[in-house]
Structures are given as structure tokens and as C-alpha cells.
C-alpha atoms as a PDB file:
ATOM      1  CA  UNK A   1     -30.525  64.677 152.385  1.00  0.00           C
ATOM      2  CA  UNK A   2     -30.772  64.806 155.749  1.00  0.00           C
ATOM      3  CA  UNK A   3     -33.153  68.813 155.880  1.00  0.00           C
ATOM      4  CA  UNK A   4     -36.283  69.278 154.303  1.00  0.00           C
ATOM      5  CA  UNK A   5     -37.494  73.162 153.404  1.00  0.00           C
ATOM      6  CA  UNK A   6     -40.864  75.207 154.098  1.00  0.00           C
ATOM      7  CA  UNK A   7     -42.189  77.164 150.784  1.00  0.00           C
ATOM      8  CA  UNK A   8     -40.067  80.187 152.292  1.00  0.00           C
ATOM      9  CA  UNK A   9     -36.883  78.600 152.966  1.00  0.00           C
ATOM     10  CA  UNK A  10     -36.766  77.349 149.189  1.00  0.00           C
ATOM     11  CA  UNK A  11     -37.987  80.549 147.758  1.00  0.00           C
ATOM     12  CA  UNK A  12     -35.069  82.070 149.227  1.00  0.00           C
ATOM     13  CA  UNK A  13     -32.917  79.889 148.214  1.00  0.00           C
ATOM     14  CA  UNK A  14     -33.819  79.586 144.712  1.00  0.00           C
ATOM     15  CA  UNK A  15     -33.401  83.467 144.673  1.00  0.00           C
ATOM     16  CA  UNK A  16     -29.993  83.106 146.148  1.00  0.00           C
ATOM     17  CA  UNK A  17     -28.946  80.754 143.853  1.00  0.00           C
ATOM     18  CA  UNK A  18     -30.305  82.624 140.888  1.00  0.00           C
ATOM     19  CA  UNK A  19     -28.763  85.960 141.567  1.00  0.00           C
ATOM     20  CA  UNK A  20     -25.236  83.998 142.424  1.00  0.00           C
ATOM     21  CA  UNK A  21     -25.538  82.736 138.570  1.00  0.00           C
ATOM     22  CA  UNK A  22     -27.323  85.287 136.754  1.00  0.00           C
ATOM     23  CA  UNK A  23     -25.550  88.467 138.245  1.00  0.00           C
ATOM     24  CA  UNK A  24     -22.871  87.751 140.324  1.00  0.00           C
ATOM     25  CA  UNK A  25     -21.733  91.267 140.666  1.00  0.00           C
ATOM     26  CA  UNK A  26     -24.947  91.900 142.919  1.00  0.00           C
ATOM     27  CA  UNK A  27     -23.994  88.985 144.833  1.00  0.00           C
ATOM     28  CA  UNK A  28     -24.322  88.399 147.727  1.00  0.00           C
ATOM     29  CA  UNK A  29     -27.156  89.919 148.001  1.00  0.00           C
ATOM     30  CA  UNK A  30     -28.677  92.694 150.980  1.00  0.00           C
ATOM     31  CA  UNK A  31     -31.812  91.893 153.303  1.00  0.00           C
ATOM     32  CA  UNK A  32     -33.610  94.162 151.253  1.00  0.00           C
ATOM     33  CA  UNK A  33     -32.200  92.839 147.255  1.00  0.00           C
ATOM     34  CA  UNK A  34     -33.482  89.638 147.986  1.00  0.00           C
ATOM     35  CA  UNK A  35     -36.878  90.300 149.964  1.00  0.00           C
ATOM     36  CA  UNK A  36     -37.191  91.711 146.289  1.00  0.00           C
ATOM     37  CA  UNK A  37     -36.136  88.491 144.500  1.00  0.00           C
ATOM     38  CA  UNK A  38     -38.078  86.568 146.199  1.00  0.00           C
ATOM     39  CA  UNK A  39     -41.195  88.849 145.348  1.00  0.00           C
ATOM     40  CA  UNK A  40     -40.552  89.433 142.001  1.00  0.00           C
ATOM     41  CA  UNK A  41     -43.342  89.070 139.212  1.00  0.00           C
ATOM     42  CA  UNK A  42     -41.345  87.378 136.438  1.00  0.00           C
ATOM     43  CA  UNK A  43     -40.280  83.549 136.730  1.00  0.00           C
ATOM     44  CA  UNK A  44     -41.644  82.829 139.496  1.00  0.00           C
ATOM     45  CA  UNK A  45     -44.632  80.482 140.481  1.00  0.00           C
ATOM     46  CA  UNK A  46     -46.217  81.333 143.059  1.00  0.00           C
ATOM     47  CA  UNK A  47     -45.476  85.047 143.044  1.00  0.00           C
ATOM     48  CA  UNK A  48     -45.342  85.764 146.927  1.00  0.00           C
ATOM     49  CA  UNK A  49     -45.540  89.186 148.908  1.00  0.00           C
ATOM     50  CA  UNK A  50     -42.737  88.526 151.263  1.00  0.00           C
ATOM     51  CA  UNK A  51     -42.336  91.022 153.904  1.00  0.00           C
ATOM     52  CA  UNK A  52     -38.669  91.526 155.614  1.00  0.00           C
ATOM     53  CA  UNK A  53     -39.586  89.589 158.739  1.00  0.00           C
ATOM     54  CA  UNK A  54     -39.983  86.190 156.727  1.00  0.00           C
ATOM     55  CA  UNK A  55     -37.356  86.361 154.779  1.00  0.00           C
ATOM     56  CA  UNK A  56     -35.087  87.084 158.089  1.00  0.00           C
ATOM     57  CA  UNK A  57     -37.231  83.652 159.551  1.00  0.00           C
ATOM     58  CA  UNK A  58     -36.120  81.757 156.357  1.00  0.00           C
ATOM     59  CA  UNK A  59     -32.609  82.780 156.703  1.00  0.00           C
ATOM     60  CA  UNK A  60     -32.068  82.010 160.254  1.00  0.00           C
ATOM     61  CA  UNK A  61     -33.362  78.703 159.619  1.00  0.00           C
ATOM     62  CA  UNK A  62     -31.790  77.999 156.976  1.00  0.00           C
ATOM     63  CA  UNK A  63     -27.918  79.087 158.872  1.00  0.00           C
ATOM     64  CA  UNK A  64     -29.280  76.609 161.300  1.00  0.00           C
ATOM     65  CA  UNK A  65     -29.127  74.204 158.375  1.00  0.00           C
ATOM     66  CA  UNK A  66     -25.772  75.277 157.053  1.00  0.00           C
ATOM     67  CA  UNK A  67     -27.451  76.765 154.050  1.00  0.00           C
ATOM     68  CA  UNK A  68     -26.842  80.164 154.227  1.00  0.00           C
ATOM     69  CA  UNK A  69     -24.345  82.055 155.338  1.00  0.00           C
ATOM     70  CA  UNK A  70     -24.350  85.815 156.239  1.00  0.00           C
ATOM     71  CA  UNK A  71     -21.217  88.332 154.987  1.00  0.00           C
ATOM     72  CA  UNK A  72     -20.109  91.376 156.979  1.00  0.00           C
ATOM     73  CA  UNK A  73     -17.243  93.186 157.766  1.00  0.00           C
ATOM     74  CA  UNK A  74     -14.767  96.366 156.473  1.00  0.00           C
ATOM     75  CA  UNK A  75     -16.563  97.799 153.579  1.00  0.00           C
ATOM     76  CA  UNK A  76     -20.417  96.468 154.066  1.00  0.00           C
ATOM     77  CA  UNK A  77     -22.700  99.215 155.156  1.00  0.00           C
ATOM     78  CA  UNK A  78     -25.126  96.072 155.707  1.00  0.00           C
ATOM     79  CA  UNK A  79     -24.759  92.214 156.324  1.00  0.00           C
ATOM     80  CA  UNK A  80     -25.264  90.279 153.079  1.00  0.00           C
ATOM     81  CA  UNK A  81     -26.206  86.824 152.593  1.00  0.00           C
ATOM     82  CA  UNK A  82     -25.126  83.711 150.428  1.00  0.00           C
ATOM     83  CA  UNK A  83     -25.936  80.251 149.512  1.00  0.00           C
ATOM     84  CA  UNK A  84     -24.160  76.984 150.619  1.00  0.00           C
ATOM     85  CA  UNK A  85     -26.623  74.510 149.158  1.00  0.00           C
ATOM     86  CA  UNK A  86     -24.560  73.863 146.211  1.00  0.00           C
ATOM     87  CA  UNK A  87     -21.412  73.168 148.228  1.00  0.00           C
ATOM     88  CA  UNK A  88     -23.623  71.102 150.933  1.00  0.00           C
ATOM     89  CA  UNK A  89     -25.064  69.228 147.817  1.00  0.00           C
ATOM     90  CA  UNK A  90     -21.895  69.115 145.404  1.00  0.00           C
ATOM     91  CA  UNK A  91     -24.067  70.224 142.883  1.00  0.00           C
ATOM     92  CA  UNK A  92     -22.851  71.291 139.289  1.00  0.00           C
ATOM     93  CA  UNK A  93     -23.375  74.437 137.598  1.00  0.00           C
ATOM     94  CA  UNK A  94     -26.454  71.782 135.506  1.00  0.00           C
ATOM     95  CA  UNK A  95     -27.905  70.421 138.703  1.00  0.00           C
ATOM     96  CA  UNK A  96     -27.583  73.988 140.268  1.00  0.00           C
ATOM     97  CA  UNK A  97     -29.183  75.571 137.170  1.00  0.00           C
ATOM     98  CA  UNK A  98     -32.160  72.731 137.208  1.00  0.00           C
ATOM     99  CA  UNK A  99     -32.837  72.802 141.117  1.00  0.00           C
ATOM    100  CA  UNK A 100     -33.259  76.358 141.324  1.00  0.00           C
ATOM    101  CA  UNK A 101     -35.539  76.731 138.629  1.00  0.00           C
ATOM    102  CA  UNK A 102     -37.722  74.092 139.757  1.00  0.00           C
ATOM    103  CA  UNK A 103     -37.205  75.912 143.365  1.00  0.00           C
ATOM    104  CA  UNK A 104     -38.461  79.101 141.850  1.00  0.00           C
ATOM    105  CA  UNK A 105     -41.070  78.418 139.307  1.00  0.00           C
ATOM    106  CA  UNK A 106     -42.713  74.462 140.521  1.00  0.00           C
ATOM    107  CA  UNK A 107     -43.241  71.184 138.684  1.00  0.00           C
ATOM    108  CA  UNK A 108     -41.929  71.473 135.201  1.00  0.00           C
ATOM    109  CA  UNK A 109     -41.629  69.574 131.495  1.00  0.00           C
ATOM    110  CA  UNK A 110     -38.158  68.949 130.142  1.00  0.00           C
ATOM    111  CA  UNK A 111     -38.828  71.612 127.319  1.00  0.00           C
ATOM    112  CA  UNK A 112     -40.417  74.025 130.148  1.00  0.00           C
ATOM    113  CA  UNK A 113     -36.843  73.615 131.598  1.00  0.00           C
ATOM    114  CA  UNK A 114     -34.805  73.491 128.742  1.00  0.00           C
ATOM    115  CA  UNK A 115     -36.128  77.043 128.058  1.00  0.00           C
ATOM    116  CA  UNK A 116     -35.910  78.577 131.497  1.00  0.00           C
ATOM    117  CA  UNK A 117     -32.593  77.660 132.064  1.00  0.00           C
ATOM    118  CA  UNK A 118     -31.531  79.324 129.562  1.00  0.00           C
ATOM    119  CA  UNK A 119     -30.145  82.390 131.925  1.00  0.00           C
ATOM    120  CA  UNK A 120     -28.604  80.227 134.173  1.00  0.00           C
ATOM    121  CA  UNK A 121     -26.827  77.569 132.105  1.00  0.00           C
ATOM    122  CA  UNK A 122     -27.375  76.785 128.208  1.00  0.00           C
ATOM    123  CA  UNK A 123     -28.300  73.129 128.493  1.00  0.00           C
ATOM    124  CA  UNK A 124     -27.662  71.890 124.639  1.00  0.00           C
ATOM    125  CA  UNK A 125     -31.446  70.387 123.891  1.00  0.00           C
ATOM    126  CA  UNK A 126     -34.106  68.223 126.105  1.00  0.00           C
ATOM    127  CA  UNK A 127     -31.863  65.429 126.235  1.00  0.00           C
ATOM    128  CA  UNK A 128     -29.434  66.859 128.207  1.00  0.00           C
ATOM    129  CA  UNK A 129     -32.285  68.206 130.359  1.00  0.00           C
ATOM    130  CA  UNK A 130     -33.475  64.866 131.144  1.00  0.00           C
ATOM    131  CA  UNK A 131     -29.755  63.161 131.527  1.00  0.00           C
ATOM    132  CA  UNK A 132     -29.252  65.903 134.351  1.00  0.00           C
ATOM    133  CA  UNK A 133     -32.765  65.291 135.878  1.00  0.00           C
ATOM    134  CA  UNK A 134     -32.029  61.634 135.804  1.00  0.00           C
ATOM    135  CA  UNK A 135     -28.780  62.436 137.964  1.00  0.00           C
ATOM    136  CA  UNK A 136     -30.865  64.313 140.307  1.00  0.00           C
ATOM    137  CA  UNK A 137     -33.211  61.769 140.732  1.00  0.00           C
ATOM    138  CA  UNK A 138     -30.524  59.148 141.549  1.00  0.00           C
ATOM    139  CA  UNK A 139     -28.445  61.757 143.986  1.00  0.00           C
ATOM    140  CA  UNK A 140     -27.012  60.279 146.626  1.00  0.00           C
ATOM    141  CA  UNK A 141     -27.506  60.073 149.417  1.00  0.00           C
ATOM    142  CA  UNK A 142     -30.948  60.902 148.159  1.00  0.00           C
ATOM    143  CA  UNK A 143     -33.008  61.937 145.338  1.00  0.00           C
ATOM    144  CA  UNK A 144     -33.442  65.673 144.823  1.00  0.00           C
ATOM    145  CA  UNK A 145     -35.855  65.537 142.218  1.00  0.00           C
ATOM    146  CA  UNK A 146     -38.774  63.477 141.209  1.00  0.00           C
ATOM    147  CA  UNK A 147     -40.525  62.159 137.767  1.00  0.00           C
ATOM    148  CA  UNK A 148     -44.363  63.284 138.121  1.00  0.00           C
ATOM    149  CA  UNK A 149     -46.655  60.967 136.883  1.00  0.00           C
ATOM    150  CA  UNK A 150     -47.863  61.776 133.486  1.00  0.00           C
ATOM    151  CA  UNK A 151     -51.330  63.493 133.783  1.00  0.00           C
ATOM    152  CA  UNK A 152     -54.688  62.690 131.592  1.00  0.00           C
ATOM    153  CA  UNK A 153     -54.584  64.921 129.002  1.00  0.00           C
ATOM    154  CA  UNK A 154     -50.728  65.542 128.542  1.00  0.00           C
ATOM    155  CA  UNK A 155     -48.083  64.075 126.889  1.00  0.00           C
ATOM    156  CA  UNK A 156     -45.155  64.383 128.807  1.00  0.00           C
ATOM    157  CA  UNK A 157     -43.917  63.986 132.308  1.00  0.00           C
ATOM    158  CA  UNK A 158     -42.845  67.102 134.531  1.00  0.00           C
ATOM    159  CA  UNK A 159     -40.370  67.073 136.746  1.00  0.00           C
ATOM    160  CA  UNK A 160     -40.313  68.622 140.962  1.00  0.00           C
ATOM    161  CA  UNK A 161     -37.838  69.321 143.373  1.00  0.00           C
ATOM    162  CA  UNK A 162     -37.786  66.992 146.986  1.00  0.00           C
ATOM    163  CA  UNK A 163     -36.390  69.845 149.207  1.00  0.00           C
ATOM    164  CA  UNK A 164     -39.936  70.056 151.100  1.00  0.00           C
ATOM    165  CA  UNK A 165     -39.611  66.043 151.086  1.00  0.00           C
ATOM    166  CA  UNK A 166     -42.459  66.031 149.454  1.00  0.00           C
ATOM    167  CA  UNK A 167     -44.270  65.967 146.114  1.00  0.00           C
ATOM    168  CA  UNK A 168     -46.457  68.914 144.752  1.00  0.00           C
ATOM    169  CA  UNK A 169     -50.513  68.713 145.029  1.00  0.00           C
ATOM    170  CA  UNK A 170     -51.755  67.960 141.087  1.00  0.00           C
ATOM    171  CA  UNK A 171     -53.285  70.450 139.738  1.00  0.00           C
ATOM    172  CA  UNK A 172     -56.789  70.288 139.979  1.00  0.00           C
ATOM    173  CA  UNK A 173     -58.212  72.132 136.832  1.00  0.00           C
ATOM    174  CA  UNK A 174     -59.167  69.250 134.512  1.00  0.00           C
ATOM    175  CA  UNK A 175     -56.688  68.518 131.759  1.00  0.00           C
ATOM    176  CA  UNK A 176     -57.268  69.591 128.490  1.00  0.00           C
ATOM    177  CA  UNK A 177     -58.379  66.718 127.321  1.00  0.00           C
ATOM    178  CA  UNK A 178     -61.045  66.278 129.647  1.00  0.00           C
ATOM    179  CA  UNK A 179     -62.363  69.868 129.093  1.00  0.00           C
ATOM    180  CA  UNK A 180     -62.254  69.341 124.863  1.00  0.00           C
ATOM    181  CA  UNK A 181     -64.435  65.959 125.567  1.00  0.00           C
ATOM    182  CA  UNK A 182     -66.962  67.941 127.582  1.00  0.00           C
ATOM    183  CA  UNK A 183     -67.642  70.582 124.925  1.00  0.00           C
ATOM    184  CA  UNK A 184     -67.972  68.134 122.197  1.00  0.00           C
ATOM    185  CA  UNK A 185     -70.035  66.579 124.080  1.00  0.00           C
ATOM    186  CA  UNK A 186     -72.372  69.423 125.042  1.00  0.00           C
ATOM    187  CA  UNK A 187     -71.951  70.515 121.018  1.00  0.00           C
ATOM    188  CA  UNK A 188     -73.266  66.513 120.430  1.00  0.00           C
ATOM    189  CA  UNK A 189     -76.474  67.517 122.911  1.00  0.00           C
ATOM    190  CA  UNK A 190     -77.127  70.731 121.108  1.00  0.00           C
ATOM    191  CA  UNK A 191     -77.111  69.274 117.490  1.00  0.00           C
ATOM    192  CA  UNK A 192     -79.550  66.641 118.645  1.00  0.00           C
ATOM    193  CA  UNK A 193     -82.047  69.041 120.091  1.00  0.00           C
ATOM    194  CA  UNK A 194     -81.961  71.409 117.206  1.00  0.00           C
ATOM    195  CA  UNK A 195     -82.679  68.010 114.732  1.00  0.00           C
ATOM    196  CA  UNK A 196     -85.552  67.319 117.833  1.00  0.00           C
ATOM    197  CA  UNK A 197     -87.112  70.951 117.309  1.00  0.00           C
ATOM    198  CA  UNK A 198     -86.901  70.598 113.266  1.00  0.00           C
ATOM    199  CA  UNK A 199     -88.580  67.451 113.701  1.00  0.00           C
ATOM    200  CA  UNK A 200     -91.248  68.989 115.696  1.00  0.00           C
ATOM    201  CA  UNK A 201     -91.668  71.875 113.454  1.00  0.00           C
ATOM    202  CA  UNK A 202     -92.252  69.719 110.513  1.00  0.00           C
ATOM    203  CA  UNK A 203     -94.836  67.369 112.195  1.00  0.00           C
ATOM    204  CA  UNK A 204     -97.116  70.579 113.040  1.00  0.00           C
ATOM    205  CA  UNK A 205     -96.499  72.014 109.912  1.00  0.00           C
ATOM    206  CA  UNK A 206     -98.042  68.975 108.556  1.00  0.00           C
ATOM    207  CA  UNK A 207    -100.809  68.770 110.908  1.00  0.00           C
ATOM    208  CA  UNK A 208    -101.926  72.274 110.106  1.00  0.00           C
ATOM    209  CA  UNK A 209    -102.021  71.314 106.118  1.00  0.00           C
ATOM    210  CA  UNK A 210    -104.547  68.603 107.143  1.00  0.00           C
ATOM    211  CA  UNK A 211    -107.089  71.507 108.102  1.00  0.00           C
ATOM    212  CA  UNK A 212    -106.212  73.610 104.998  1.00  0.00           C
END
């Protein structure tokens, strides 16, 4: 992969790519359709507030990259726009599917994916989510998609797109885990003092029945 993507430039993208699948007979799609794909509320992570000047910075780089392409002519009131990654990439309709929701919505768990695909192509259970991640990770002439490390606290592995040619910051909220040992432990502190103050309680009481 010889292009790497700013945060705009794959938001885009992904909302390219999503339209193209999930209603084609919007597609392409206006300036204005996809400044509001891009900002929509629902599957996406981070929602953004795009304004029309940075999508229009995204696209022109990304017709520099052969990306995008831009539609006009007899019958457009306006110029549209379209994706080229998946013909750039050969990508499937499964890779396609898989990239853009990992382009739209961040790092990801096989079941996360399984279940947001779901619009964009019905993958059959996990395992075929994680035979088609496994292809992405060993795309040539270079991986589109990496296997996170498995964090403290979970159980299984999520999954993020290379188009930035680079990984994803971890989160930084401690994992659940961690947080559940903290409260027992506070809940451990709590129960000792309360025993402590009983203790105390009964030793005065005790004391005071020796002046009775």
C-alpha cells in the first residue's frame, strides 16, 4: 500500500463505501449527501462535525491518490463523487464490507463485526469474520488490517484498519477487570473498619461496666 490516510480522508471514504453498498440508488453521492454521512450520529466512532470545506480537502487529496473520483456531466445539477479504493485494492464485497466498518466505527471484536456488517454483507458467523480479517492482514502488497493485542481485562482480540499506517492509541479507561478489583478491594477496606469500630465499641462498653 503505497498511501496512508488522515482521520478525514478515511471518514470519507468509509462513508463512500458505505452508501455505494447500503443504497446504491443514492450513489454517488453530492458534496452535501456525504458531508452528512460523514457526520452522522449512528455507526460511527468518533462522530465528527465536518463542515463542507474538509470534506472538499479530503476529496482533493484523496483524487490525488486515485481514490476518488468526481462524476459530472448531462443530467447532474451538481458534481458527485465515488470511491476507487476497492478497485485500487481488489477488494471483495467481504474485505470491502470489513474495511469500511472498521474505517467508520474504529478497533473492533470479531462479534462487534460480525454484527455491524450485517447491512453491508451477511458474513455467515465469527469464523468467517476472522478468515476474512486474516486475508486482510496478509494483503499483499501489504497488510490492511491488524490483530490488536488482547487487553487486561478482555477476552478477545479486536481488530483495526492500517490506512493511517498506523495502529490506534489503547484506550485508556482501565479495563473492567481492573476497575471490579478496585471496588472489591475498597469493599475489603470497608468491612475491616466496620469489624475495627465494633471492636472498639465493645471494649468501651466493657470498660464502662467496670464502673457500674
Amino acid at each position: 500500500m503505497d498511501f496512508q490516510l488522515d482521520a478525514a480522508e478515511v471518514r470519507v471514504l468509509g462513508s463512500l463505501i458505505e452508501k455505494e453498498i447500503a443504497t446504491p440508488e443514492y450513489y454517488p453521492l453530492t458534496l452535501n449527501a456525504l458531508v452528512n454521512a460523514c457526520n452522522q450520529k449512528s455507526s460511527r466512532n468518533p462522530v465528527v462535525d465536518y463542515d463542507e470545506r474538509t470534506v472538499e480537502e479530503a476529496l482533493e487529496q484523496l483524487r490525488q491518490k486515485r481514490l476518488v473520483a468526481t462524476v459530472s456531466g448531462a443530467g447532474m445539477r451538481v458534481p458527485k463523487h465515488r470511491q476507487l479504493l476497492s478497485e485500487a485494492l481488489n477488494l471483495g464485497r467481504r474485505e470491502l464490507a470489513l474495511l469500511c466498518v472498521l474505517m467508520l466505527r474504529g478497533p473492533q471484536t470479531a462479534g462487534e463485526l460480525h454484527a455491524r456488517t450485517e447491512r453491508l454483507h451477511s458474513f455467515t458467523d465469527i469464523e468467517e469474520v476472522e478468515s476474512c480479517a486474516q486475508r486482510l492482514i496478509e494483503w499483499q502488497p501489504g497488510p490492511l488490517v491488524a490483530r490488536l493485542p488482547v487487553q487486561p481485562g478482555r477476552k478477545e482480540p479486536r481488530y483495526a484498519h492500517l490506512l493511517s499506517g498506523e495502529l490506534p492509541a489503547e484506550d485508556t479507561a482501565p479495563p473492567p477487570r481492573q476497575r471490579e478489583d478496585r471496588f472489591a478491594a475498597l469493599e475489603t477496606e470497608i468491612a475491616e473498619l466496620r469489624r475495627a469500630v465494633e471492636q472498639i465499641k465493645e471494649q468501651f462498653a466493657e470498660f464502662r461496666r467496670q464502673f457500674e
